[in-house]
N, C-alpha and C. Protein backbone atom coordinates (compact mmCIF):
# COMPACT_ATOMS: atom_id res chain seq x y z
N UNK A 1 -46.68 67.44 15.36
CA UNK A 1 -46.41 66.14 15.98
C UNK A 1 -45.07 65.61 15.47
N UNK A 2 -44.83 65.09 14.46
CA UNK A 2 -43.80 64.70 13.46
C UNK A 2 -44.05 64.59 11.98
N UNK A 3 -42.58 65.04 11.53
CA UNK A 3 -42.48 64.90 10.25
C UNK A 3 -42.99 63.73 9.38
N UNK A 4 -43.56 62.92 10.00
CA UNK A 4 -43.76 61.50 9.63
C UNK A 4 -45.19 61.42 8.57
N UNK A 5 -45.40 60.56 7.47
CA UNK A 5 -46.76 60.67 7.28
C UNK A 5 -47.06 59.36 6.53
N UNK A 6 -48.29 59.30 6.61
CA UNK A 6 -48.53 57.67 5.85
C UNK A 6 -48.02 57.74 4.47
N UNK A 7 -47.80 56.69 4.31
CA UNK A 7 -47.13 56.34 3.17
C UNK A 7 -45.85 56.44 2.99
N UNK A 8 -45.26 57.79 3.62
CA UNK A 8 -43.45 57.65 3.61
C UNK A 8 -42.77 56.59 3.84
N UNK A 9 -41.89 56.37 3.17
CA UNK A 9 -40.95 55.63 3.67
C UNK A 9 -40.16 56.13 4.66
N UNK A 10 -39.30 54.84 5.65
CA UNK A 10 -38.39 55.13 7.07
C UNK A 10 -37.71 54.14 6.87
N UNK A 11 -36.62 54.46 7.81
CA UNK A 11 -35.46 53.59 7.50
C UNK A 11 -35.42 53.44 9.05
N UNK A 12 -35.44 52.28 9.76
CA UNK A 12 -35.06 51.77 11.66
C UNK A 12 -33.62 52.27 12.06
N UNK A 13 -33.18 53.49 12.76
CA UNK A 13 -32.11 53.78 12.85
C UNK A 13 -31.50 52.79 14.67
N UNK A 14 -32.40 52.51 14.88
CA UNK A 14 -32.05 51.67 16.09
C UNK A 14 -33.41 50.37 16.30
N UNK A 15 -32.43 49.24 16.11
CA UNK A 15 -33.32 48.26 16.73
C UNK A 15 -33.64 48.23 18.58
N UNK A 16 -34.50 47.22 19.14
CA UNK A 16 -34.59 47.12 20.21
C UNK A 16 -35.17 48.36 20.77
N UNK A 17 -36.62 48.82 20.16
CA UNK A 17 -37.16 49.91 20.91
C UNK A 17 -37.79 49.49 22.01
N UNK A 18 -37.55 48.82 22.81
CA UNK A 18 -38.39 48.48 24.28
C UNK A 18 -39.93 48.11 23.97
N UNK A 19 -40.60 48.30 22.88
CA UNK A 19 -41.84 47.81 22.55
C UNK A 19 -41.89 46.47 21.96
N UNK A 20 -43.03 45.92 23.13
CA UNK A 20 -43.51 44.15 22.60
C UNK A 20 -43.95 44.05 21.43
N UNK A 21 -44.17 43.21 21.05
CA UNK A 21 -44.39 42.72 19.44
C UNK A 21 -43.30 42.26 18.56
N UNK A 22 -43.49 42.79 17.23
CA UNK A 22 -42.23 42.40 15.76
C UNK A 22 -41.46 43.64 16.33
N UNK A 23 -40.28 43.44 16.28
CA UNK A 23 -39.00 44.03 16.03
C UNK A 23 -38.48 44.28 15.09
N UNK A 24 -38.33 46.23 14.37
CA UNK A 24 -37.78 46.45 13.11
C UNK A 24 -36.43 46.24 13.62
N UNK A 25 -36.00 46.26 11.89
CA UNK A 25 -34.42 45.57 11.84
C UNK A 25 -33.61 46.85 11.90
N UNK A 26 -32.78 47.64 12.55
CA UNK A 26 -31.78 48.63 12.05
C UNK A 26 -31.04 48.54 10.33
N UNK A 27 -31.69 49.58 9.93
CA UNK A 27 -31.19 49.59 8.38
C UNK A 27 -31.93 49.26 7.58
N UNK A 28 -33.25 48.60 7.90
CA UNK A 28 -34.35 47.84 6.98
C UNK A 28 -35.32 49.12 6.98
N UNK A 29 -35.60 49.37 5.73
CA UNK A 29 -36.71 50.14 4.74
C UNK A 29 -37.69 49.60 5.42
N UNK A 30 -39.11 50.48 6.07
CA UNK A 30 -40.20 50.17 5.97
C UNK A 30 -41.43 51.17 5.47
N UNK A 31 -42.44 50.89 5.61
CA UNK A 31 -43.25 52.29 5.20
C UNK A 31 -44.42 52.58 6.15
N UNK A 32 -44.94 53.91 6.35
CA UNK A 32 -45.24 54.43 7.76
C UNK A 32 -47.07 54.43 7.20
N UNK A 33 -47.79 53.25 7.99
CA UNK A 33 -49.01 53.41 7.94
C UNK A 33 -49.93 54.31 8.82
N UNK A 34 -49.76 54.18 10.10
CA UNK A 34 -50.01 55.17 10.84
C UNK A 34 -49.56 56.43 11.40
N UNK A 35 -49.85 58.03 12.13
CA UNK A 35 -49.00 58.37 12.95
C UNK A 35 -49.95 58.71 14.10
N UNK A 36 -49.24 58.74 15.22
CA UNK A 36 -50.07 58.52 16.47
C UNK A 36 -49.64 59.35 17.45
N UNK A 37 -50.40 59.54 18.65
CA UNK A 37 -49.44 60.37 19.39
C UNK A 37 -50.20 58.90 20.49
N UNK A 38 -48.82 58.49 21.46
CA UNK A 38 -49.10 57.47 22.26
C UNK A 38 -48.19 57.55 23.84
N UNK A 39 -48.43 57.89 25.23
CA UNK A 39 -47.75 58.43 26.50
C UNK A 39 -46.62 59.18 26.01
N UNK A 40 -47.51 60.23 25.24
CA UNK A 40 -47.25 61.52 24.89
C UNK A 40 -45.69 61.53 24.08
N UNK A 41 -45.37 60.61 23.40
CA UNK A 41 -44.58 60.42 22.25
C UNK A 41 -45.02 60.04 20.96
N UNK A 42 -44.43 60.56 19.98
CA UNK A 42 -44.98 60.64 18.59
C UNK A 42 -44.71 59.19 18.44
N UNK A 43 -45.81 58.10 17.69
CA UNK A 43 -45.52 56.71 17.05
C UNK A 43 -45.93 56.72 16.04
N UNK A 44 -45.08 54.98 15.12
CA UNK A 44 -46.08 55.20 14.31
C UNK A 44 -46.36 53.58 13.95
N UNK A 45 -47.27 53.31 12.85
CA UNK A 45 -47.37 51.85 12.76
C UNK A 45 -46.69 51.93 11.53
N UNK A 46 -46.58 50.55 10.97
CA UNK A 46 -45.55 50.37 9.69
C UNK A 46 -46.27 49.25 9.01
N UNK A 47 -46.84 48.88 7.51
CA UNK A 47 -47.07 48.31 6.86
C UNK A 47 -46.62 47.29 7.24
N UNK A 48 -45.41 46.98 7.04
CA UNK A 48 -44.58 45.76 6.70
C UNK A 48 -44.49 44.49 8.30
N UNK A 49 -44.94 45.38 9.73
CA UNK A 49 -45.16 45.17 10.56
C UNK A 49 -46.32 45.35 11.22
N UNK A 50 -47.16 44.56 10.97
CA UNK A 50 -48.68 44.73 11.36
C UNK A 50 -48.75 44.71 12.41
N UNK A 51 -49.14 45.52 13.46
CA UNK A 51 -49.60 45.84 15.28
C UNK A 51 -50.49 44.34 15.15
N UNK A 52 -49.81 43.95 16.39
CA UNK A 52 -50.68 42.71 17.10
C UNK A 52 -51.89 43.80 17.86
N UNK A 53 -53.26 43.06 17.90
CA UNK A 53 -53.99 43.49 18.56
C UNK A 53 -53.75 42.62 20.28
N UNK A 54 -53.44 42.95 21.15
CA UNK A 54 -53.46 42.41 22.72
C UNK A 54 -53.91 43.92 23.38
N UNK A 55 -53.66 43.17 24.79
CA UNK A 55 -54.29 43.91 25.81
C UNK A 55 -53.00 44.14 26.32
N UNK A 56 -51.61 43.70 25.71
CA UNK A 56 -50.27 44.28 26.61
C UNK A 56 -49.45 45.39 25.31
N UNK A 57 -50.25 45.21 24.37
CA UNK A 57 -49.58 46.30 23.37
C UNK A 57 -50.82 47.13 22.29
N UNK A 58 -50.18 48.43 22.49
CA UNK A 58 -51.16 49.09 21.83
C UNK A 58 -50.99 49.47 20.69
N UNK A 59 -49.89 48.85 20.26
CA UNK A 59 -49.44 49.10 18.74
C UNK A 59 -48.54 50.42 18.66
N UNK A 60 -47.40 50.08 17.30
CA UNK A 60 -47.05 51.26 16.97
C UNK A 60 -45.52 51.29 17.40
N UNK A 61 -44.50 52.33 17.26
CA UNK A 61 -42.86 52.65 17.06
C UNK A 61 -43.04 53.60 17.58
N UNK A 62 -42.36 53.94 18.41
CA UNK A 62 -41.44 55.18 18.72
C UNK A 62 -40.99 55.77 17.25
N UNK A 63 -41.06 56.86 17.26
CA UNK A 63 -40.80 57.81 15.89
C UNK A 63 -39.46 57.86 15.71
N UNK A 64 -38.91 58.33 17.08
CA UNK A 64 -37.77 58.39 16.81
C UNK A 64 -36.81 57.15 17.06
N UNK A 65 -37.02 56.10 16.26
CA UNK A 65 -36.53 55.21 16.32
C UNK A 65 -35.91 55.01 14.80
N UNK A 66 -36.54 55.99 13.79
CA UNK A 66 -36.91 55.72 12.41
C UNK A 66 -36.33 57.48 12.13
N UNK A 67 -35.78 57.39 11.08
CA UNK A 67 -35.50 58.46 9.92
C UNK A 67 -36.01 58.39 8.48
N UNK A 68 -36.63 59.64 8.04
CA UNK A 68 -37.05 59.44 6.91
C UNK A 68 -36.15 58.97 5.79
N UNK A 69 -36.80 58.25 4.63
CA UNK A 69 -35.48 58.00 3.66
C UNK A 69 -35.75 59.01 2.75
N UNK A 70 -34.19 59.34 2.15
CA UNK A 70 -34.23 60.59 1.38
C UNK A 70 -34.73 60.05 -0.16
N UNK A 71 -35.43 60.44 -0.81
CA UNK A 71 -35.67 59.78 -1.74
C UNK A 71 -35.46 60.68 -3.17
N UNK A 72 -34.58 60.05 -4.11
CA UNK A 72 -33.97 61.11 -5.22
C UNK A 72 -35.51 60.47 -6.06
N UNK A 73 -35.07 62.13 -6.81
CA UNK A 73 -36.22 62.33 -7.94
C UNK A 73 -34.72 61.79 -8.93
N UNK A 74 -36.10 60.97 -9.93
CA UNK A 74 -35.32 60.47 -11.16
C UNK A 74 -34.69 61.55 -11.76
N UNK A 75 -33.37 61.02 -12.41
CA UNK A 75 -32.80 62.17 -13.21
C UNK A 75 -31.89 61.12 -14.20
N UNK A 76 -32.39 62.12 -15.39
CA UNK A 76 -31.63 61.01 -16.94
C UNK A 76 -30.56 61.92 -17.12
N UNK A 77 -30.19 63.06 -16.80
CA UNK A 77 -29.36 63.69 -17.17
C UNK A 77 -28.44 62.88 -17.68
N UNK A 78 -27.48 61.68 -17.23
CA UNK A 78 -26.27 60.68 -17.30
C UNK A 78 -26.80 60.12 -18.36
N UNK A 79 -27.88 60.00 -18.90
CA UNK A 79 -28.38 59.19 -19.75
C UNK A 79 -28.21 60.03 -20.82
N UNK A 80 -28.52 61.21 -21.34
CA UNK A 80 -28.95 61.35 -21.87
C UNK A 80 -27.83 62.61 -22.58
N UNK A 81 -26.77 62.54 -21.55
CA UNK A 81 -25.10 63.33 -21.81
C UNK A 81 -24.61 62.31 -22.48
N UNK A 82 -24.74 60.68 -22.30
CA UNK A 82 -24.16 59.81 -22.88
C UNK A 82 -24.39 60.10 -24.30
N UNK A 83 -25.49 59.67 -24.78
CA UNK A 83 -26.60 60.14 -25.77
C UNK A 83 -26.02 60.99 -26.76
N UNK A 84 -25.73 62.08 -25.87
CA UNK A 84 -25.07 63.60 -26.88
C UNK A 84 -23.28 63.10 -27.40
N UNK A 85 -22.97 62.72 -26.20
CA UNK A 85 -21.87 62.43 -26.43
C UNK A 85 -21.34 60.96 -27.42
N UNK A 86 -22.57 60.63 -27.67
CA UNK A 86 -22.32 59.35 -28.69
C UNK A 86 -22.01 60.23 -30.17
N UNK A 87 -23.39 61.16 -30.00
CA UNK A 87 -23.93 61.20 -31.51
C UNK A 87 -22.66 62.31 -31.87
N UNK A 88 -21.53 62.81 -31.34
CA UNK A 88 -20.91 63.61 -31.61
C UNK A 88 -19.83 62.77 -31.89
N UNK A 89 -19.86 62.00 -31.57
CA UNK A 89 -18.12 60.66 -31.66
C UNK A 89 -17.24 61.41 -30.31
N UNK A 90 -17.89 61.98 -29.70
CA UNK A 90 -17.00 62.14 -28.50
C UNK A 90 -16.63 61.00 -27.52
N UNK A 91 -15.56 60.50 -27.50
CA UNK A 91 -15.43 58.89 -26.31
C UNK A 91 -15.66 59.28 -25.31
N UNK A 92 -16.23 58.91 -24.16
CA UNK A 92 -16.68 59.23 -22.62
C UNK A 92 -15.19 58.66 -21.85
């Protein structure tokens, strides 16, 4: 279906997806509660934007409206070269 899965984070690469309801912001972080398949396009719902329940919307984003965010694994390395480089009297 898509790369998409609950809990990931997405980033709105285009506002104004033609769907009624809240409108994500282009560039605004959200996180992916649902994924759906909906007139046979992948959707999804988003935490931060709760689906109105009506009878004119069935909830949910266009997928591809959204890119995953890349998300770095912590790394002290910088931290911890500083560190070495103290205890040696080396100046950075």
């Amino acid at each position: 279906m898509t790369n998409f899965h609950v809990g990931q984070k997405v980033v709105c690469i285009w506002e104004d997806t033609g769907e009624p309801g809240p409108e994500p912001k282009c560039g605004v972080v959200y996180t992916v509660s649902a994924v759906f398949m909906a007139a046979d396009l992948p959707h999804i719902d988003l935490v931060e934007l709760p689906c109105p329940d009506t009878d004119e919307w069935f909830g949910g984003y266009k997928a591809e409206a959204f890119r995953p965010v890349a998300e770095r694994k912590t790394d002290i390395s910088i931290f911890t070269d500083m560190l070495t480089k103290q205890r040696t009297g080396v100046q950075a």
